[in-house]
N, C-alpha and C. Protein backbone atom coordinates (compact mmCIF):
# COMPACT_ATOMS: atom_id res chain seq x y z
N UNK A 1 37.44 62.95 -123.15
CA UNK A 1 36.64 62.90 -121.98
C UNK A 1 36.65 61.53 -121.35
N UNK A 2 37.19 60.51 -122.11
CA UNK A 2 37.14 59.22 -121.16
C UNK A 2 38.22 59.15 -120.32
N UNK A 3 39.40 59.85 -120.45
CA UNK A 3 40.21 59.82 -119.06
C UNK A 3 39.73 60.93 -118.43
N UNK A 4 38.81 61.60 -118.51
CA UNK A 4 38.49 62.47 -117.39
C UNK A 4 36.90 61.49 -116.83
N UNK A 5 36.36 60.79 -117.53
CA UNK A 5 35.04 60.06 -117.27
C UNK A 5 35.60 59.00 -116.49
N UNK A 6 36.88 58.48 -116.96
CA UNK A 6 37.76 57.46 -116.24
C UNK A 6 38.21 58.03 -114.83
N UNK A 7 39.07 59.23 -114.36
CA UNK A 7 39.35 59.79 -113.64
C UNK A 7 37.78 60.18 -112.56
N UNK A 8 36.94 60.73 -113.11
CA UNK A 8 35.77 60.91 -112.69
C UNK A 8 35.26 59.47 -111.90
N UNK A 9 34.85 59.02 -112.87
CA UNK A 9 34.40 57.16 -112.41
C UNK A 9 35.33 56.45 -110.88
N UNK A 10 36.59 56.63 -111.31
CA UNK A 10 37.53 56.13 -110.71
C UNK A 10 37.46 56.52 -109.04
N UNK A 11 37.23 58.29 -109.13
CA UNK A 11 37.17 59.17 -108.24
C UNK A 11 36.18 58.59 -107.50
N UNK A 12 35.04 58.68 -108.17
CA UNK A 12 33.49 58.27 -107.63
C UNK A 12 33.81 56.64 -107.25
N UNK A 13 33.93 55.76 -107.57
CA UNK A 13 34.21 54.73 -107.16
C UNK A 13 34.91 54.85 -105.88
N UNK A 14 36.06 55.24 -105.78
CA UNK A 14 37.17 55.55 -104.41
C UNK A 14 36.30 56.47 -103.77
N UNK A 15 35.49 57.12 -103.89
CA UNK A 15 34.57 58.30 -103.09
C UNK A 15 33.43 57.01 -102.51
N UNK A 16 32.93 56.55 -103.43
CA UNK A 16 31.78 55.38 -102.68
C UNK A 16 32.18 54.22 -101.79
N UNK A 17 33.36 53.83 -102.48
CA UNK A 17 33.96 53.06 -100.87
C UNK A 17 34.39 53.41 -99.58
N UNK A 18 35.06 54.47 -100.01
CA UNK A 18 35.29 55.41 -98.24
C UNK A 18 33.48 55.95 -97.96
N UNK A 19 33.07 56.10 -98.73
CA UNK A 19 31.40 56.26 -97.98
C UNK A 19 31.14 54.99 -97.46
N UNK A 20 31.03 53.81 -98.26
CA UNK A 20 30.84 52.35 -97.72
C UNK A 20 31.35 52.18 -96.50
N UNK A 21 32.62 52.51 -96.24
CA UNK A 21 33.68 52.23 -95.25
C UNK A 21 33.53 52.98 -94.00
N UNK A 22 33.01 54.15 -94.08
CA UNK A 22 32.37 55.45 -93.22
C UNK A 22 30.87 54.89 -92.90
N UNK A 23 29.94 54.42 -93.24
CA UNK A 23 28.57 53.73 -93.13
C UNK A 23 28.96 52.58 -92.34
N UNK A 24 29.87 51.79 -92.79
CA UNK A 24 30.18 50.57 -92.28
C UNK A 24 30.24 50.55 -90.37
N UNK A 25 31.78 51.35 -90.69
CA UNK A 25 32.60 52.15 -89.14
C UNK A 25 31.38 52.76 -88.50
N UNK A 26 30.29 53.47 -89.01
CA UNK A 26 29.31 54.65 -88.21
C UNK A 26 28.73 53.47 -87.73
N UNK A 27 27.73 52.25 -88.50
CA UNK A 27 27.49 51.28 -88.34
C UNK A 27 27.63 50.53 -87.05
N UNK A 28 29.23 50.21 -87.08
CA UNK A 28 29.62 49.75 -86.08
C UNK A 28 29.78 50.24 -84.50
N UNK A 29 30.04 51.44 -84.69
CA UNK A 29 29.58 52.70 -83.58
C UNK A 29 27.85 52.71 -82.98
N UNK A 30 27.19 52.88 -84.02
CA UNK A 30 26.03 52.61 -83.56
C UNK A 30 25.70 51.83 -82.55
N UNK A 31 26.06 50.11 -83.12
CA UNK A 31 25.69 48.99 -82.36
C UNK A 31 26.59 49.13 -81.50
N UNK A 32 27.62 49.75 -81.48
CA UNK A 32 28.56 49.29 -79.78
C UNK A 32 27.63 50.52 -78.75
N UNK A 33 27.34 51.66 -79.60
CA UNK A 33 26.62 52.70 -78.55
C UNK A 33 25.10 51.78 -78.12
N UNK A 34 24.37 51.20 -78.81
CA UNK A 34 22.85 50.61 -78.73
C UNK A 34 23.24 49.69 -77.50
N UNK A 35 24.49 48.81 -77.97
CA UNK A 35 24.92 47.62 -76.84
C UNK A 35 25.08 48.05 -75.22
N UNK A 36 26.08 49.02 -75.79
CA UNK A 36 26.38 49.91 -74.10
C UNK A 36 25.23 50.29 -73.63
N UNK A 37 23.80 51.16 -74.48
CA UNK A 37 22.38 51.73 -73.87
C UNK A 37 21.77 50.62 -73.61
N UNK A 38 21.85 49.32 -74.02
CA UNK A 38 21.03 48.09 -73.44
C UNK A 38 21.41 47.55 -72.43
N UNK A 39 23.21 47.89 -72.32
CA UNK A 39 23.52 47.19 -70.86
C UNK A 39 22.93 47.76 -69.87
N UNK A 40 23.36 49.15 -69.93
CA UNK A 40 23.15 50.23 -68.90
C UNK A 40 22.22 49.87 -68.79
N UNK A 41 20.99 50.16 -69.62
CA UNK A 41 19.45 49.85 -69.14
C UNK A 41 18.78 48.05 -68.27
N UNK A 42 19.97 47.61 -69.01
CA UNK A 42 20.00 46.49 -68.11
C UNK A 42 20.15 46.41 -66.55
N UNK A 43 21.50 47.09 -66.93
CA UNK A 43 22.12 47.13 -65.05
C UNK A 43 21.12 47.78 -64.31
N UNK A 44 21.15 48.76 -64.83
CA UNK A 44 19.55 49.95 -64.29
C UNK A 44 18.55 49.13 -63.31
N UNK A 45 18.24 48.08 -64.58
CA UNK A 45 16.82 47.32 -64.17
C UNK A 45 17.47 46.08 -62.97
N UNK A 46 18.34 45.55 -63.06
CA UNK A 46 19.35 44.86 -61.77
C UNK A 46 19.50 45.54 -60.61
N UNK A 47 19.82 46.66 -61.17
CA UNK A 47 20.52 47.55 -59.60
C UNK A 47 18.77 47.93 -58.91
N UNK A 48 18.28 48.30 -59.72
CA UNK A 48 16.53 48.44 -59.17
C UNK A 48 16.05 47.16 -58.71
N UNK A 49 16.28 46.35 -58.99
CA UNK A 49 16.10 44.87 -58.49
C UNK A 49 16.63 44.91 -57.08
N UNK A 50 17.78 44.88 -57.21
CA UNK A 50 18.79 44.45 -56.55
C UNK A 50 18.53 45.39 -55.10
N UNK A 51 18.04 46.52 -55.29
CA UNK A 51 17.45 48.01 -54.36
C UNK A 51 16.25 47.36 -53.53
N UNK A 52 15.12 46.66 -54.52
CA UNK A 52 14.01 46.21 -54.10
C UNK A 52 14.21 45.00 -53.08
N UNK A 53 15.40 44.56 -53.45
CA UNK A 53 15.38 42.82 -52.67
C UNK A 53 15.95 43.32 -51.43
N UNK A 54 16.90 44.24 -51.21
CA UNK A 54 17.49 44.96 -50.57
C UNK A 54 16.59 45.41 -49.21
N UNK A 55 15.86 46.45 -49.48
CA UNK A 55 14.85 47.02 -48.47
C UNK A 55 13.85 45.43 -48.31
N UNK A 56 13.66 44.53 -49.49
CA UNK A 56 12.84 43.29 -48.52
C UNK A 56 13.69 42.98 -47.51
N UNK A 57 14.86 42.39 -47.41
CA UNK A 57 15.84 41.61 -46.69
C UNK A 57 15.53 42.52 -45.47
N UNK A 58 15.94 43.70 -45.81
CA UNK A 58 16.03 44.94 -44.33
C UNK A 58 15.01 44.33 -43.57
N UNK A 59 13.66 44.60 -44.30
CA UNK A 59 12.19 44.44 -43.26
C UNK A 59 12.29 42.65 -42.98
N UNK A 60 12.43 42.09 -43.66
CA UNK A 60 12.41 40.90 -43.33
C UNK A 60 13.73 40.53 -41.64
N UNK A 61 14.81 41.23 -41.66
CA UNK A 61 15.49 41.39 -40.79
C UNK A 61 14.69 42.04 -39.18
N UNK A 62 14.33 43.35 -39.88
CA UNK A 62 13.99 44.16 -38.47
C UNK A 62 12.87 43.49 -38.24
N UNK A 63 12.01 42.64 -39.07
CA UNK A 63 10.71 41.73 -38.65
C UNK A 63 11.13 40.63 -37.44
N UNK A 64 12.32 39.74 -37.83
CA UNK A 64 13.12 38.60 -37.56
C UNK A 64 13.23 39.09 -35.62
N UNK A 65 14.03 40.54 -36.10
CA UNK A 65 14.75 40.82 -34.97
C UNK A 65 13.77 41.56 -34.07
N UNK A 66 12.40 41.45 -33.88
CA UNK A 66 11.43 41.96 -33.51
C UNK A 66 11.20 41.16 -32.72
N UNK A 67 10.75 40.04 -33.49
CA UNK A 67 10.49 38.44 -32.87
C UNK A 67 11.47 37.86 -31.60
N UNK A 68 12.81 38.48 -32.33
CA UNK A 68 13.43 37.58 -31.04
C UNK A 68 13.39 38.87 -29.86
N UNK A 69 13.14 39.86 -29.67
CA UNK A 69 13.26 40.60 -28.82
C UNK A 69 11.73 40.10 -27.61
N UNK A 70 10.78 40.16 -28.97
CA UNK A 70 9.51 38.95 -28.17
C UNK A 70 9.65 37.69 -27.70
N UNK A 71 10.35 36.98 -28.46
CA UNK A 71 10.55 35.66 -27.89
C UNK A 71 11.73 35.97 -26.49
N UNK A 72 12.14 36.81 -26.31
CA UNK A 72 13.42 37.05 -25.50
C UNK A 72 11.94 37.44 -23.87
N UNK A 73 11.48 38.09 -24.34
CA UNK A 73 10.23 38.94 -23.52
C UNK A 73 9.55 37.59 -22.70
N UNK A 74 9.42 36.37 -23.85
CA UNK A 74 8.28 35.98 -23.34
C UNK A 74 9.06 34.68 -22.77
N UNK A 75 10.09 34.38 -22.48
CA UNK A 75 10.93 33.48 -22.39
C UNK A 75 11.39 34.16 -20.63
N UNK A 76 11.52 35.36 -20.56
CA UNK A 76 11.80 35.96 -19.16
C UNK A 76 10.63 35.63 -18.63
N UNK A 77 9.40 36.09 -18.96
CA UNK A 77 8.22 36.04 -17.99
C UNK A 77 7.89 34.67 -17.67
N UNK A 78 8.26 33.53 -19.04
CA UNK A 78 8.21 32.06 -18.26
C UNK A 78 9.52 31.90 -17.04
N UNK A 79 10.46 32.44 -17.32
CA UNK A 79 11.05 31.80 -16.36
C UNK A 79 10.63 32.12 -14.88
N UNK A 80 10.00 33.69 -14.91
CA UNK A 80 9.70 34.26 -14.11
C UNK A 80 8.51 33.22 -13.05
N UNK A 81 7.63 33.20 -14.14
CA UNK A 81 6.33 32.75 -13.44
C UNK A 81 6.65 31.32 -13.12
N UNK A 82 7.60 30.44 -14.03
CA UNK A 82 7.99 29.37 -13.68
C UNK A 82 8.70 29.59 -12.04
N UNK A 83 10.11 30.20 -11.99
CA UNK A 83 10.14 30.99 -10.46
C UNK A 83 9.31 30.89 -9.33
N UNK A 84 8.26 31.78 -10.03
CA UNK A 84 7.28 31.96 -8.57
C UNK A 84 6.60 30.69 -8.36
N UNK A 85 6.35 29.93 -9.27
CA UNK A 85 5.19 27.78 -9.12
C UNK A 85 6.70 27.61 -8.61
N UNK A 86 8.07 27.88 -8.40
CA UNK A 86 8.11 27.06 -7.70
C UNK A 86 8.35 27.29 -6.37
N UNK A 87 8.80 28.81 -6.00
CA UNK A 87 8.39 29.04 -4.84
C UNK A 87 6.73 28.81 -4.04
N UNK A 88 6.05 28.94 -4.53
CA UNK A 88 4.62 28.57 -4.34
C UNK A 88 4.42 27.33 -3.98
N UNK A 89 5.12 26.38 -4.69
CA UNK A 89 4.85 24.54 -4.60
C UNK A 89 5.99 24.17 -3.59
N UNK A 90 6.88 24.99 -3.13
CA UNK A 90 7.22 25.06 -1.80
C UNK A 90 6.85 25.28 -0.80
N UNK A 91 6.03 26.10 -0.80
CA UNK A 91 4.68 26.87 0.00
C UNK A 91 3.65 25.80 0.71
N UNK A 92 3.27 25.26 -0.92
CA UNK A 92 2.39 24.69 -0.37
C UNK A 92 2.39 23.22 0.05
N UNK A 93 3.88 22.36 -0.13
CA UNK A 93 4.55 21.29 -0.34
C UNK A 93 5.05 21.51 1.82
N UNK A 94 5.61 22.47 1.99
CA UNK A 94 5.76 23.04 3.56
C UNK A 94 4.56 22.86 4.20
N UNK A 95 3.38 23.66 3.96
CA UNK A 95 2.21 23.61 4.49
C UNK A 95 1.22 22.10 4.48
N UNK A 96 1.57 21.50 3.55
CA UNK A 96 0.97 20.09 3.22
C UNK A 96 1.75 19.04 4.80
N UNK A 97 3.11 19.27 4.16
CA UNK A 97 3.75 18.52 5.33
C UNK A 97 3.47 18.82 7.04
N UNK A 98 3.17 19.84 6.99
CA UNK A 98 3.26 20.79 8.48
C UNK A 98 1.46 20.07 8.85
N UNK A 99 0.66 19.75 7.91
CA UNK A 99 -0.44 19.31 7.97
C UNK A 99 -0.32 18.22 8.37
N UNK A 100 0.14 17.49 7.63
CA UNK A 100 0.57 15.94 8.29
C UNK A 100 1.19 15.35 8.83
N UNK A 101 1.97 16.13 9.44
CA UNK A 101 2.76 16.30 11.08
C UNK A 101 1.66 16.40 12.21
N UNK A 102 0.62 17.29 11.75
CA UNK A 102 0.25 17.86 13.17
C UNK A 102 -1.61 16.43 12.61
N UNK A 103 -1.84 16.26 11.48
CA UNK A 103 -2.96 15.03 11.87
C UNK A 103 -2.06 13.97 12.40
N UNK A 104 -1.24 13.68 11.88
CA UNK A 104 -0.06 12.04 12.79
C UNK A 104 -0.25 12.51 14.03
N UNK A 105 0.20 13.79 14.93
CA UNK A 105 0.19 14.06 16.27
C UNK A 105 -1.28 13.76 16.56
N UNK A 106 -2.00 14.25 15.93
CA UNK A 106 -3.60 14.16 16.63
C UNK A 106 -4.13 12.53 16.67
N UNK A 107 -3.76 11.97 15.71
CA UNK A 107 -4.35 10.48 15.61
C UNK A 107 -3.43 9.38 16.73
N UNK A 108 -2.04 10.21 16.59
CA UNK A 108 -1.05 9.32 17.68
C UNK A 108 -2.03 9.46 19.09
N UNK A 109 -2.05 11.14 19.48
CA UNK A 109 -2.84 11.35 20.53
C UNK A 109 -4.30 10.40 20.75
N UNK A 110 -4.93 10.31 19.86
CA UNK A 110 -6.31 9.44 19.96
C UNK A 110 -5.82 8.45 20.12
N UNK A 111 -5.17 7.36 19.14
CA UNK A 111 -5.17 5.98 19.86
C UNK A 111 -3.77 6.07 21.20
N UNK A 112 -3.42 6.99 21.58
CA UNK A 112 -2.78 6.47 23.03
C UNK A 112 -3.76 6.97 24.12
N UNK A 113 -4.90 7.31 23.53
CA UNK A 113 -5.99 8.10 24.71
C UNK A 113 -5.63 9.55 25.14
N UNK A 114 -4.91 10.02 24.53
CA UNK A 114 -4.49 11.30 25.31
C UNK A 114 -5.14 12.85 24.38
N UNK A 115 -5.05 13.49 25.46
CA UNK A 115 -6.10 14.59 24.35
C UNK A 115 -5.32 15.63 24.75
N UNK A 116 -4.26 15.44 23.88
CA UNK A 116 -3.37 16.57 24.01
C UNK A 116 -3.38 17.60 22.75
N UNK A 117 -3.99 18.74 22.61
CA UNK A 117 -4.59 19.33 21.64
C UNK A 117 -4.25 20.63 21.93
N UNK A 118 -3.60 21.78 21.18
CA UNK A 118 -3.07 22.76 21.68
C UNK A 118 -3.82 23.45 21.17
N UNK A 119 -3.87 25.03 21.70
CA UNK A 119 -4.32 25.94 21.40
C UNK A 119 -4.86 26.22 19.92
N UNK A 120 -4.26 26.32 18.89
CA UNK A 120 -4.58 26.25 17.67
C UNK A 120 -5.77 25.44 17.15
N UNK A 121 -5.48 24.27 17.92
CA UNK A 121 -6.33 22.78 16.76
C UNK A 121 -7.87 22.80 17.77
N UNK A 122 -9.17 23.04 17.17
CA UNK A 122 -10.16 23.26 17.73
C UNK A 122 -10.65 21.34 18.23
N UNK A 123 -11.55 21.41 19.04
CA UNK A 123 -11.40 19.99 19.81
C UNK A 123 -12.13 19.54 18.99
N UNK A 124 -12.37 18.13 18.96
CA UNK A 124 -12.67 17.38 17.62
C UNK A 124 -14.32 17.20 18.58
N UNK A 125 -15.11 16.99 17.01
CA UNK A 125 -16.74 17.81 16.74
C UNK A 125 -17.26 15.99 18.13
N UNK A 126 -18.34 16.47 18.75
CA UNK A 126 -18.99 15.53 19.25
C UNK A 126 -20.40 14.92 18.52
N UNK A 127 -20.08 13.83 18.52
CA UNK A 127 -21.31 13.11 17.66
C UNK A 127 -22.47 12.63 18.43
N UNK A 128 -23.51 13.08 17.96
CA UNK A 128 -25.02 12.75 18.88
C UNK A 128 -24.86 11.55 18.80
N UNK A 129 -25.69 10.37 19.34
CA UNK A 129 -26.17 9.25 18.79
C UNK A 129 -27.72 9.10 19.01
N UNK A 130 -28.68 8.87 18.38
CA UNK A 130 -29.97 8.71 18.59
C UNK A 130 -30.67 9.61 18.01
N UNK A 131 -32.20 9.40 17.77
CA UNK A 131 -33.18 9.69 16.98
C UNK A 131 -32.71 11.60 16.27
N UNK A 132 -32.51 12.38 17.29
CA UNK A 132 -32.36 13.30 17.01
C UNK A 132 -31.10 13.67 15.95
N UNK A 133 -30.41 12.91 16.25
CA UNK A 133 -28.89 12.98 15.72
C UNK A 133 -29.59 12.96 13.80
N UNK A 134 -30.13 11.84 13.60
CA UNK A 134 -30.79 11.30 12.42
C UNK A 134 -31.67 12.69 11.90
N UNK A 135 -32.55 13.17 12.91
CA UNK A 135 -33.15 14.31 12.45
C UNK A 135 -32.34 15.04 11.70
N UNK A 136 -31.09 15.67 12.53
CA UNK A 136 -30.25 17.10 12.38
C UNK A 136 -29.71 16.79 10.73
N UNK A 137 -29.05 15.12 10.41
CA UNK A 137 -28.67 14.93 9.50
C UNK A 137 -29.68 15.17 7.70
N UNK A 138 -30.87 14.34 8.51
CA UNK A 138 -31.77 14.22 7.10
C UNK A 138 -32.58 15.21 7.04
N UNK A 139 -33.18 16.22 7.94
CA UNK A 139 -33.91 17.05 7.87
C UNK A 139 -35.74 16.22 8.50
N UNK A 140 -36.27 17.12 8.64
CA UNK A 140 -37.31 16.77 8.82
C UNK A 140 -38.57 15.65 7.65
N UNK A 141 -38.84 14.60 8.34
CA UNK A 141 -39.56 14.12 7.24
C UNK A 141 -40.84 14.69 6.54
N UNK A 142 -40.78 14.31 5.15
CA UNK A 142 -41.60 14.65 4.74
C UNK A 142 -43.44 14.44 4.87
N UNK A 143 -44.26 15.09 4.96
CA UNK A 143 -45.66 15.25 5.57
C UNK A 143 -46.32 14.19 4.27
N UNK A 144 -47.39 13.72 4.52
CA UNK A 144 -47.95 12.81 3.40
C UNK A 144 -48.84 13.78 3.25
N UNK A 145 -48.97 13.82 1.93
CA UNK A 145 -49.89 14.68 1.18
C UNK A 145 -51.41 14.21 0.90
């Protein structure tokens, strides 16, 4: 029985190392499968990242591009209204001058004596002189109480 306990032993020995060797290999399978489920779950959690930063950027964009459509808005209406001050300060830059054309004519007219005053320009106001004149200005004096 010891070459069959030998044969036996021997067997079992060569049977427990290919088990060792099979544990080992499964072993190693394991951790490459665990490695691959941690990447994946990795990438997973990246690409979900990566999704989230994604739709920020978007809104942060269509926010951006909101703004300039406002700033575009409010940039026309200055130029606009800028436009009209300056047609206006033409207006009134014309009318200023056209004013002081026609007092130079009136004051030329006074000191050459001439009272040349057209239709438009109403005749210049006559001034009282004397007691009454003083009345019209200060009002009536006051009564002693």
């Amino acid at each position: 029985m010891t070459a069959v306990q030998n044969a036996s032993a021997s067997t079992l020995a060569s049977y427990e190392l290919e088990l060792t060797a099979r544990e080992a290999e499964l072993n190693r399978r394991e951790a490459a499968v665990r490695r691959r489920e941690e990447s994946r779950a990795e990438a997973d959690e990246r690409t979900a990242e990566l999704n989230r930063r994604e739709r920020d950027l978007e809104s942060m964009l269509e926010a951006v591009q909101a703004q300039r459509v406002r700033l575009d808005e409010v940039v026309a209406e200055y130029e606009a209204r800028r436009e009209a001050l300056k047609v206006r300060t033409s207006e009134v830059e014309a009318e200023r001058d056209r004013l002081r054309d026609e007092q130079a004519r009136l004051v030329t007219a006074s000191l050459l004596g001439r009272e040349e005053l057209t239709e438009d320009t109403p005749p210049p106001k006559q001034v009282e002189v004397g007691s009454d004149w003083w009345t019209k200005q200060l009002g009536a004096p006051l009564e002693a109480a």
